[in-house]
PDB file of N, CA and C in Angstrom:
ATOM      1  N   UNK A   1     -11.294   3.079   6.765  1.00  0.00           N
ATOM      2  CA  UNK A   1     -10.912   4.422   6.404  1.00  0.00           C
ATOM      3  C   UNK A   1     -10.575   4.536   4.921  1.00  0.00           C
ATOM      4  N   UNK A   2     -10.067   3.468   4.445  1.00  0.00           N
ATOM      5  CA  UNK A   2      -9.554   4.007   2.704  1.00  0.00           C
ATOM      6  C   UNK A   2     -10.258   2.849   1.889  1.00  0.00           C
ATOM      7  N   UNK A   3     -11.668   2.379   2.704  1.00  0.00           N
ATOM      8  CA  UNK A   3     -12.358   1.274   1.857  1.00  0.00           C
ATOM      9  C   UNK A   3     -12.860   2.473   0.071  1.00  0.00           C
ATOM     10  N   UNK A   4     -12.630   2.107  -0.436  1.00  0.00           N
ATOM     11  CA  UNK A   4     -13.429   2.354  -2.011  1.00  0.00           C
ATOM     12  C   UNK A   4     -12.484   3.778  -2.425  1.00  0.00           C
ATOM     13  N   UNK A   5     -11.175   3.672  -1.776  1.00  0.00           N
ATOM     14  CA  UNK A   5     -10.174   5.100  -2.157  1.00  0.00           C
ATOM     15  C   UNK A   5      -9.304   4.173  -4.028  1.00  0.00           C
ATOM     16  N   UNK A   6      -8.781   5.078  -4.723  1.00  0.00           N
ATOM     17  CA  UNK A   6      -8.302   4.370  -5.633  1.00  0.00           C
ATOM     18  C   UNK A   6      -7.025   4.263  -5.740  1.00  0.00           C
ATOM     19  N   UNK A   7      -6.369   2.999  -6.241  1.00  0.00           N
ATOM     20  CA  UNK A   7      -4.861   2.928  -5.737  1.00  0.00           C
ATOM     21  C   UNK A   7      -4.744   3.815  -7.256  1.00  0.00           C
ATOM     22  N   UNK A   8      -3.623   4.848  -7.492  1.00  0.00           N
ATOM     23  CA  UNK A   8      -3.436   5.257  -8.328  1.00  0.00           C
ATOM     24  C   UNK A   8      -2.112   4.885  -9.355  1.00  0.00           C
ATOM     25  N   UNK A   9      -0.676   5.259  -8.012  1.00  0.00           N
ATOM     26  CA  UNK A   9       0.563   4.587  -8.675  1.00  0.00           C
ATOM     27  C   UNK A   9       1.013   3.555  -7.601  1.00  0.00           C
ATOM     28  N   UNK A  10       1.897   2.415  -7.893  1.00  0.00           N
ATOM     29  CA  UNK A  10       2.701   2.447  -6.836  1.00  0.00           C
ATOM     30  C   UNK A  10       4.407   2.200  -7.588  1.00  0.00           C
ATOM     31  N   UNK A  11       5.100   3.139  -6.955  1.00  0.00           N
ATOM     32  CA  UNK A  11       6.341   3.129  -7.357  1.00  0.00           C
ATOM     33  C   UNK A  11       7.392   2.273  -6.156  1.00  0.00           C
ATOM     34  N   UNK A  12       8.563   1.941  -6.897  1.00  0.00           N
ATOM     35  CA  UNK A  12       9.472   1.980  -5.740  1.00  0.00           C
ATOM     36  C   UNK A  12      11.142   1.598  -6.053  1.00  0.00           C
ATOM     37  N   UNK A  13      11.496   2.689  -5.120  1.00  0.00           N
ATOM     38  CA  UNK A  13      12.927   2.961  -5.655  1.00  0.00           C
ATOM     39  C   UNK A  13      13.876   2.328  -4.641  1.00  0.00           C
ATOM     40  N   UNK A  14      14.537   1.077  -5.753  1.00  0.00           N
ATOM     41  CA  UNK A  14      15.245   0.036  -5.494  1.00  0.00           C
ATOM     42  C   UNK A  14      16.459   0.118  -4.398  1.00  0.00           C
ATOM     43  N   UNK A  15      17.326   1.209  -5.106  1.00  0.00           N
ATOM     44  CA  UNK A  15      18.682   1.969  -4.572  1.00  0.00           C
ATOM     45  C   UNK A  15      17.574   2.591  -2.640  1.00  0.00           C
ATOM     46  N   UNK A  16      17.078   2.797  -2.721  1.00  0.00           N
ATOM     47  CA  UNK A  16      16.823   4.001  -1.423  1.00  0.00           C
ATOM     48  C   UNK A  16      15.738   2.797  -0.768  1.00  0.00           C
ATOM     49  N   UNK A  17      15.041   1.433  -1.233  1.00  0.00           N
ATOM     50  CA  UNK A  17      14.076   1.050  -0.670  1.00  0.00           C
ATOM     51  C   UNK A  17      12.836   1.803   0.178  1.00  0.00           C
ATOM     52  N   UNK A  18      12.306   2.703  -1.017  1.00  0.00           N
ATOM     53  CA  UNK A  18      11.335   3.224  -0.484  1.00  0.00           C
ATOM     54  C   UNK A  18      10.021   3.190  -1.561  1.00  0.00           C
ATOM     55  N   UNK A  19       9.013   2.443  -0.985  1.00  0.00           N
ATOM     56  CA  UNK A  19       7.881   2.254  -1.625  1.00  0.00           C
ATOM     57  C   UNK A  19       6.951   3.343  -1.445  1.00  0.00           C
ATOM     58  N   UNK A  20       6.261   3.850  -3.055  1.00  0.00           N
ATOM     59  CA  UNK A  20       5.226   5.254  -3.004  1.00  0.00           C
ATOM     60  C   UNK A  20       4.312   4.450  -3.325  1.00  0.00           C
ATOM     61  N   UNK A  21       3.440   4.854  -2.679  1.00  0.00           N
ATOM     62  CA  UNK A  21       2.074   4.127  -3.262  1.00  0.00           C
ATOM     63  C   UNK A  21       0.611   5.855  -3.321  1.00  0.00           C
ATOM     64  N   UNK A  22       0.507   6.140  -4.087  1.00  0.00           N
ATOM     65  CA  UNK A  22      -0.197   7.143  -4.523  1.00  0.00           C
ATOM     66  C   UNK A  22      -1.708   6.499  -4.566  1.00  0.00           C
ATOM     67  N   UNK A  23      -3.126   6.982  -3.676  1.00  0.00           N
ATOM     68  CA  UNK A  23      -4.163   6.862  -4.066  1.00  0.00           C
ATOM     69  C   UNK A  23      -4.966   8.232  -4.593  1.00  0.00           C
ATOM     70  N   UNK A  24      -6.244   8.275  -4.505  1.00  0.00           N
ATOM     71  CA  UNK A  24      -7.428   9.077  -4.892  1.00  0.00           C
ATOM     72  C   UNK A  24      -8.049   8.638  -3.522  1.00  0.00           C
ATOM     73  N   UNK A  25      -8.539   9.903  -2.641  1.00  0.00           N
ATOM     74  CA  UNK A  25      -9.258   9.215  -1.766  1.00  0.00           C
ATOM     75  C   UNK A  25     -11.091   9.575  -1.990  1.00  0.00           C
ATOM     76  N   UNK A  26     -11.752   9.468  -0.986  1.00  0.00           N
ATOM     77  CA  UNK A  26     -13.330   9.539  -1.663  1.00  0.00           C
ATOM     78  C   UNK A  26     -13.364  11.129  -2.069  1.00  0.00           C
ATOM     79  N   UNK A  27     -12.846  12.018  -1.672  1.00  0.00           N
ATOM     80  CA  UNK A  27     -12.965  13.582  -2.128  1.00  0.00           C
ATOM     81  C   UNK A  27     -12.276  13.542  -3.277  1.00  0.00           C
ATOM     82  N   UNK A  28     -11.417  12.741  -4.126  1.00  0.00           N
ATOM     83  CA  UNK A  28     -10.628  13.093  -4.902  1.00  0.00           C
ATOM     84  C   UNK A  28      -9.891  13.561  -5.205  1.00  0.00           C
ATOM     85  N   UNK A  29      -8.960  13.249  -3.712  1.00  0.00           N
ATOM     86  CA  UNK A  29      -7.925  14.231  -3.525  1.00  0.00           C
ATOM     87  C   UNK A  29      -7.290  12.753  -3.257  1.00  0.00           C
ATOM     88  N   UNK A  30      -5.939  13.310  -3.652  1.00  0.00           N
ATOM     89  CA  UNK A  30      -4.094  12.145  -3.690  1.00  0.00           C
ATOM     90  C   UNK A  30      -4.062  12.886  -2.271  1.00  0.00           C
ATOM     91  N   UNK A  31      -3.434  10.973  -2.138  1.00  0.00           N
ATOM     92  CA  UNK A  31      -2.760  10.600  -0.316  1.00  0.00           C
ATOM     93  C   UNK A  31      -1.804   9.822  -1.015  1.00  0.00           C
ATOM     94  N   UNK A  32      -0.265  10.156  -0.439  1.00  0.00           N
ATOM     95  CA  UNK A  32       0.611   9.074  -0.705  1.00  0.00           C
ATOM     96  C   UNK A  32       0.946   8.502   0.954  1.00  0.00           C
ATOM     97  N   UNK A  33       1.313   7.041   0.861  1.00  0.00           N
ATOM     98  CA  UNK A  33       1.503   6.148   1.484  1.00  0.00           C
ATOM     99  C   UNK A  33       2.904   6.452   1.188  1.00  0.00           C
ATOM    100  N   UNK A  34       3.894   6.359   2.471  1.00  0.00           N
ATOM    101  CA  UNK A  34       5.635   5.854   1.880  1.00  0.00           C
ATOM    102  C   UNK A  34       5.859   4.595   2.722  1.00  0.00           C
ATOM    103  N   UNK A  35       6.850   4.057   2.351  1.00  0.00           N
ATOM    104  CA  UNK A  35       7.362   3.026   3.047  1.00  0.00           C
ATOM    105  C   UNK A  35       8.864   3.167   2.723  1.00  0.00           C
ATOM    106  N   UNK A  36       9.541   3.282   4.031  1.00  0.00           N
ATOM    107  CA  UNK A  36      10.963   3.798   4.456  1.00  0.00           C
ATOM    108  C   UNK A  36      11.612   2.914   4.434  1.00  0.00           C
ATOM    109  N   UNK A  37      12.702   1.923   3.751  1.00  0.00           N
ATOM    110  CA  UNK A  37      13.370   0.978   4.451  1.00  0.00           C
ATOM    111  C   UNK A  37      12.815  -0.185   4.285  1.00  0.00           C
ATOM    112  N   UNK A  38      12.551  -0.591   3.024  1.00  0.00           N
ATOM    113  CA  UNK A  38      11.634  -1.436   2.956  1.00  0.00           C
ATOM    114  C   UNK A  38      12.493  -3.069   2.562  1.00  0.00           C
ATOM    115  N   UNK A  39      12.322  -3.749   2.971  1.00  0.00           N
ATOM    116  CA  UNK A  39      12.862  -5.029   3.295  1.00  0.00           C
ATOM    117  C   UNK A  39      12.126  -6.408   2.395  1.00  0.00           C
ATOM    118  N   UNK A  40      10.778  -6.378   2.027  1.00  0.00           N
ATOM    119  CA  UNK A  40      10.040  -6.726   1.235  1.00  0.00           C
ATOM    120  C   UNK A  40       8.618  -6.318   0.979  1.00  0.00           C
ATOM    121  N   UNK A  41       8.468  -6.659  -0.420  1.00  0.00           N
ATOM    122  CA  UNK A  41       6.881  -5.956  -1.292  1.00  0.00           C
ATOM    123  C   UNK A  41       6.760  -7.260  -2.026  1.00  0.00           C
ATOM    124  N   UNK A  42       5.448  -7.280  -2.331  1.00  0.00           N
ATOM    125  CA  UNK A  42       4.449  -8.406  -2.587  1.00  0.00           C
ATOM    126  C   UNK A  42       3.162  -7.127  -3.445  1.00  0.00           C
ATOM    127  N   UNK A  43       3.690  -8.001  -4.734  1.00  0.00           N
ATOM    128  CA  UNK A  43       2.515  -6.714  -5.348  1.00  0.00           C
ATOM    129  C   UNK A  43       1.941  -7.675  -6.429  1.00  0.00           C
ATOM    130  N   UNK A  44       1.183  -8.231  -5.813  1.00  0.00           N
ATOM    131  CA  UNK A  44       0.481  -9.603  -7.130  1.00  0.00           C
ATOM    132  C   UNK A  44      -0.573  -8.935  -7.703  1.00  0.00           C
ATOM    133  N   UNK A  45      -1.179  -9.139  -8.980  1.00  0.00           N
ATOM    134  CA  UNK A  45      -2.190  -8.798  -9.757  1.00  0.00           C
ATOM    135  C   UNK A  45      -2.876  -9.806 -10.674  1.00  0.00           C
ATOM    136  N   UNK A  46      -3.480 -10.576 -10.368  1.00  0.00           N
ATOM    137  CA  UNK A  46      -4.197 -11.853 -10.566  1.00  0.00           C
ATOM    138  C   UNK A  46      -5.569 -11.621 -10.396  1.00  0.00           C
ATOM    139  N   UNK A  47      -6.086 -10.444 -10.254  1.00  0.00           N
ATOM    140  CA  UNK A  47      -7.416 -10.106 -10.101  1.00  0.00           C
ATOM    141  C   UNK A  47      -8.566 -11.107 -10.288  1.00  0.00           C
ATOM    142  N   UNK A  48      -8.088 -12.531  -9.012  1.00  0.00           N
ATOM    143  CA  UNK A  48      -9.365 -13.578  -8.724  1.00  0.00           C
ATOM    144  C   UNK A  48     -10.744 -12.916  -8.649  1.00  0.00           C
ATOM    145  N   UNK A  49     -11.106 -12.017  -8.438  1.00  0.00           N
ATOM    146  CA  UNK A  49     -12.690 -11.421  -7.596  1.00  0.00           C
ATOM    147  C   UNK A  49     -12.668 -10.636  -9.133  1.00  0.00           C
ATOM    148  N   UNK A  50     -12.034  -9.940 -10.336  1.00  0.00           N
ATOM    149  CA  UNK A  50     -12.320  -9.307 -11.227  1.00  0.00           C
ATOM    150  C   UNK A  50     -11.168  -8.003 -10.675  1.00  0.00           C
ATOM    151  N   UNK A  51     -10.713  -7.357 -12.286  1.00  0.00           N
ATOM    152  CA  UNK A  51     -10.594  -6.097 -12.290  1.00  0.00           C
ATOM    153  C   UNK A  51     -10.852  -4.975 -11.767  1.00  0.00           C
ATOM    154  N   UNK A  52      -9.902  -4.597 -10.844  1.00  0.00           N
ATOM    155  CA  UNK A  52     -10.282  -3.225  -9.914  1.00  0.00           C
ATOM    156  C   UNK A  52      -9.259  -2.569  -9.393  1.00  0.00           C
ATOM    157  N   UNK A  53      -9.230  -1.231  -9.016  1.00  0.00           N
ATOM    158  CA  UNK A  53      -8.147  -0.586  -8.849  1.00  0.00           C
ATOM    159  C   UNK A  53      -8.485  -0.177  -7.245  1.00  0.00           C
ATOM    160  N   UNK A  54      -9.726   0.007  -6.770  1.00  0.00           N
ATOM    161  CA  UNK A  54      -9.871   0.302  -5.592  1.00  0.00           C
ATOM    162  C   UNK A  54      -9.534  -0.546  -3.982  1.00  0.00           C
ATOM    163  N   UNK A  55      -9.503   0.046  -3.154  1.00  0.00           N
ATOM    164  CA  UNK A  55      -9.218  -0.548  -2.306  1.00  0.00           C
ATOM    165  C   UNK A  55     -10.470  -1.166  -1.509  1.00  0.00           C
ATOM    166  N   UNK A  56     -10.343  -2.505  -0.736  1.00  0.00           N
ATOM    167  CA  UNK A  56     -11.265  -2.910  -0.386  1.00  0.00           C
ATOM    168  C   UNK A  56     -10.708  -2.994   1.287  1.00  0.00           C
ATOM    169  N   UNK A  57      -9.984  -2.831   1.642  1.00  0.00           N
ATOM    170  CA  UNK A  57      -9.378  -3.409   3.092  1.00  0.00           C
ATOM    171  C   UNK A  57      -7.496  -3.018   3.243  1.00  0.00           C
ATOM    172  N   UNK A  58      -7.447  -2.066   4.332  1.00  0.00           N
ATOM    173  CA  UNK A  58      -6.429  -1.815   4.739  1.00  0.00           C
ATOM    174  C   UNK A  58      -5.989  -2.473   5.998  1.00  0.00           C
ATOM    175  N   UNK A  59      -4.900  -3.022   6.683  1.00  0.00           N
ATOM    176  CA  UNK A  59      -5.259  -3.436   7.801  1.00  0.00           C
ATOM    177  C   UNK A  59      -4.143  -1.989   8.845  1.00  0.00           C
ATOM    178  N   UNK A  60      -4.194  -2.351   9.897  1.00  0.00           N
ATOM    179  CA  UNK A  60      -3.441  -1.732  10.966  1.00  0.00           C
ATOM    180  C   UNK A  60      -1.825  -2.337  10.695  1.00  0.00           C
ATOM    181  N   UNK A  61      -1.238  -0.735  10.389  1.00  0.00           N
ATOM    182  CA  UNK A  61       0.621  -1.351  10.600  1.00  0.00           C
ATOM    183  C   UNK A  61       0.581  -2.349  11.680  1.00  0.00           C
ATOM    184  N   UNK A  62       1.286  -3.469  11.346  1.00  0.00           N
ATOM    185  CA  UNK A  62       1.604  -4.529  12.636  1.00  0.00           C
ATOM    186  C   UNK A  62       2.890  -4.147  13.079  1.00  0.00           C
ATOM    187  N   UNK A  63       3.411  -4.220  14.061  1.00  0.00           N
ATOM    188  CA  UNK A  63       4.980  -4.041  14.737  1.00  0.00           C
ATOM    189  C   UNK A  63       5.353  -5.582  14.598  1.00  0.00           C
ATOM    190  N   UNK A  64       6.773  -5.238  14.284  1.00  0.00           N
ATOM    191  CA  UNK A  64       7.160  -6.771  14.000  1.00  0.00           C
ATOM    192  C   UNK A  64       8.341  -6.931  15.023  1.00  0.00           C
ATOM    193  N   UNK A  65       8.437  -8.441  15.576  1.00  0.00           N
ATOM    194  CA  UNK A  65      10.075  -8.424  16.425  1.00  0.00           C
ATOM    195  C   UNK A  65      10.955  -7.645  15.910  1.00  0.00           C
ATOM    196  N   UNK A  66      11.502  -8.012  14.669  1.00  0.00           N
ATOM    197  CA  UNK A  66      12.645  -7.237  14.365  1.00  0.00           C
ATOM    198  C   UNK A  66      12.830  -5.666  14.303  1.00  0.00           C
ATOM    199  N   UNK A  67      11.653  -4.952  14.545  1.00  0.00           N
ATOM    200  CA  UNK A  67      11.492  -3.594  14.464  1.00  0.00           C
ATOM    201  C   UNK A  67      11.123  -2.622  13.466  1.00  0.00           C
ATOM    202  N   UNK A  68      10.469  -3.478  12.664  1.00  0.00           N
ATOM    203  CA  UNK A  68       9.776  -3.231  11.416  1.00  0.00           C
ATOM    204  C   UNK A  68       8.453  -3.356  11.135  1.00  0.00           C
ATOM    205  N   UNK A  69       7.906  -2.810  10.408  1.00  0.00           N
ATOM    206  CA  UNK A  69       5.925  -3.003  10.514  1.00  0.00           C
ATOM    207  C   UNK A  69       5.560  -3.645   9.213  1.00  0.00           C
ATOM    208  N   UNK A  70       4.919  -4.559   9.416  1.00  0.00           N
ATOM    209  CA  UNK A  70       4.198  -5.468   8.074  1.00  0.00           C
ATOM    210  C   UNK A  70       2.845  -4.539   7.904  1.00  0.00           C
ATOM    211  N   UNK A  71       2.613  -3.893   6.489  1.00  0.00           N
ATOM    212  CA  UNK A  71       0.995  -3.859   6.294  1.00  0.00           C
ATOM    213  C   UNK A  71       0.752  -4.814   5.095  1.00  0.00           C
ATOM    214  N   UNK A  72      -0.464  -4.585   5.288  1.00  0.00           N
ATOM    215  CA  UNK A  72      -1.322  -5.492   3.571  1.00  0.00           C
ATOM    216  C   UNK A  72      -2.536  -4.190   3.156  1.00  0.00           C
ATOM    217  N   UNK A  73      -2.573  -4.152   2.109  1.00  0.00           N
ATOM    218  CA  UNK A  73      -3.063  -3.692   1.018  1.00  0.00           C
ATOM    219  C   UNK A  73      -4.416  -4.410   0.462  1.00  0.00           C
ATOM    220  N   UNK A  74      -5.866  -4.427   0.813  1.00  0.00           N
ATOM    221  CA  UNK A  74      -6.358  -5.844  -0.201  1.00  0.00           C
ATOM    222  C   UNK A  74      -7.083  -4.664  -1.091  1.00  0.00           C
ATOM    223  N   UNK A  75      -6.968  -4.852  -2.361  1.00  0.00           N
ATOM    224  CA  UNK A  75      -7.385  -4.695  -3.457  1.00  0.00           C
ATOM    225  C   UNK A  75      -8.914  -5.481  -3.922  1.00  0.00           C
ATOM    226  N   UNK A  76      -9.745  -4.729  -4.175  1.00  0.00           N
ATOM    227  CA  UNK A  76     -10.818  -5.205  -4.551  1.00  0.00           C
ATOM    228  C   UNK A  76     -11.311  -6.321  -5.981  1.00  0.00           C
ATOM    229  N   UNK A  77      -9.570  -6.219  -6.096  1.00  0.00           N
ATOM    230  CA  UNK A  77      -9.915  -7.618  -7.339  1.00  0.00           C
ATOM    231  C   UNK A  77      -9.537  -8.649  -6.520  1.00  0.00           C
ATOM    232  N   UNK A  78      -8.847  -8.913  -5.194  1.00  0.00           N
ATOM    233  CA  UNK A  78      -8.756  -9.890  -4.607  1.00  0.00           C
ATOM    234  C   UNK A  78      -6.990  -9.842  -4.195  1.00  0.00           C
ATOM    235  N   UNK A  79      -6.705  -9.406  -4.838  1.00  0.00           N
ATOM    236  CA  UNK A  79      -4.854  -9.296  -5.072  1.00  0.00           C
ATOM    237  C   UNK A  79      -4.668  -8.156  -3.472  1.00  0.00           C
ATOM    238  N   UNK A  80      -3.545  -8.657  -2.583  1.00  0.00           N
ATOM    239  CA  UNK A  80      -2.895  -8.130  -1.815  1.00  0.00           C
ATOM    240  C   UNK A  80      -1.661  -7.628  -1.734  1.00  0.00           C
ATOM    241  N   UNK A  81      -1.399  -6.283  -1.448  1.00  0.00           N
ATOM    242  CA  UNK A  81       0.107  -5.414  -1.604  1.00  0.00           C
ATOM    243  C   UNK A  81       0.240  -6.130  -0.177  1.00  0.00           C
ATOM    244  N   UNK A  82       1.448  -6.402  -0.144  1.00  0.00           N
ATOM    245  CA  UNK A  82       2.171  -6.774   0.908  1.00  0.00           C
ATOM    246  C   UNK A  82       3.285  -5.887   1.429  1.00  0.00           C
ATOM    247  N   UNK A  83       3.900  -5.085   2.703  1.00  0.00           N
ATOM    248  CA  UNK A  83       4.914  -5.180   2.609  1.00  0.00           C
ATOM    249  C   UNK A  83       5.661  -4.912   4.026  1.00  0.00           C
ATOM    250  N   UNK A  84       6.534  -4.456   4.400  1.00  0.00           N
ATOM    251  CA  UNK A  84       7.501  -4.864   5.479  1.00  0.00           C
ATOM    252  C   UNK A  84       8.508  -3.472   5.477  1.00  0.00           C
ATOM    253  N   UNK A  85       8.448  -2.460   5.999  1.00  0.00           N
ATOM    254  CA  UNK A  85       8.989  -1.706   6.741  1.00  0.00           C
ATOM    255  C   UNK A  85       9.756  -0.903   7.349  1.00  0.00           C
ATOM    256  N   UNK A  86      10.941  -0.447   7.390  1.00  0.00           N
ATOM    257  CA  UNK A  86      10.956   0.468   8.878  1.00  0.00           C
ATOM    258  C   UNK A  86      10.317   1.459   9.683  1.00  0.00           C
ATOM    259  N   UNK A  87       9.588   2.104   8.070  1.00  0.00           N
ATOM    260  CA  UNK A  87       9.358   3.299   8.457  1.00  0.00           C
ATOM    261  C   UNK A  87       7.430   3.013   7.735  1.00  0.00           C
ATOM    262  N   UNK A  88       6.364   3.719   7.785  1.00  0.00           N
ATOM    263  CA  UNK A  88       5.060   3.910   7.162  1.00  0.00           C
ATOM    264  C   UNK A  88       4.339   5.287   7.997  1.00  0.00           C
ATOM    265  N   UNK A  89       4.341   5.803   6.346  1.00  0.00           N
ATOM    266  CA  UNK A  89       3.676   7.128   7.136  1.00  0.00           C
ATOM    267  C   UNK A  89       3.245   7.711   5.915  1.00  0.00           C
ATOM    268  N   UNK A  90       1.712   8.559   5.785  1.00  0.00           N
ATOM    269  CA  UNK A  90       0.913   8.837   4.827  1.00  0.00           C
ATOM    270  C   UNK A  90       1.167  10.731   4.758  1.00  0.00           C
ATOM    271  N   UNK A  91       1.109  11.228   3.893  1.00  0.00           N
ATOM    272  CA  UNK A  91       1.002  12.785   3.177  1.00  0.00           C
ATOM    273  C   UNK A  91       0.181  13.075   1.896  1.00  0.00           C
ATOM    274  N   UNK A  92      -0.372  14.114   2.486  1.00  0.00           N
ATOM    275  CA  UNK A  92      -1.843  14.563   1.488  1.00  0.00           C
ATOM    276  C   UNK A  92      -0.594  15.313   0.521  1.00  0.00           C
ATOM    277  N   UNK A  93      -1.302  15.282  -0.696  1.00  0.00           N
ATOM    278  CA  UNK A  93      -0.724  15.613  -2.188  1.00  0.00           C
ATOM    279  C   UNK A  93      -1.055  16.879  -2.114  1.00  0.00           C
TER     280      UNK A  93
END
């Protein structure tokens, strides 16, 4: 669903643990991603495969024991957003 969308920002506010992650999707229209309650982020940029901002692979929120959802992010330079949860839920811009 968001193969070749472009990651645009990703913010995230420390005090409230809530991660924005802002794309471009194929119409060119902004979708933000939030993440509610977020417990840990993994935002490497080592672009092994080359320079790229697009997305190559989203996976399915996982439910986790503790009651929290892990997603990953893979980035088409090779680099994966990681992160962990309470809450994940997307709104058109």
């Amino acid at each position: 669903m968001m193969h070749d969308w472009t990651l645009v920002t990703l913010v995230f506010d420390w005090l409230k643990g809530i991660a924005t992650i802002t794309f471009k999707n194929s119409y060119s229209q902004e979708v933000t991603l939030i993440a509610e309650g977020v417990a840990e982020l993994k935002i490497p940029k080592r672009e092994d495969w080359g320079e790229s901002a697009s997305v190559n692979k989203v996976d399915i929120p996982t439910a986790l024991d503790n009651g929290n959802f892990y997603l990953q992010i893979e980035i088409q330079s090779g680099d994966k957003i990681e992160f962990e949860a309470k809450k994940i839920s997307f709104s058109d811009s």
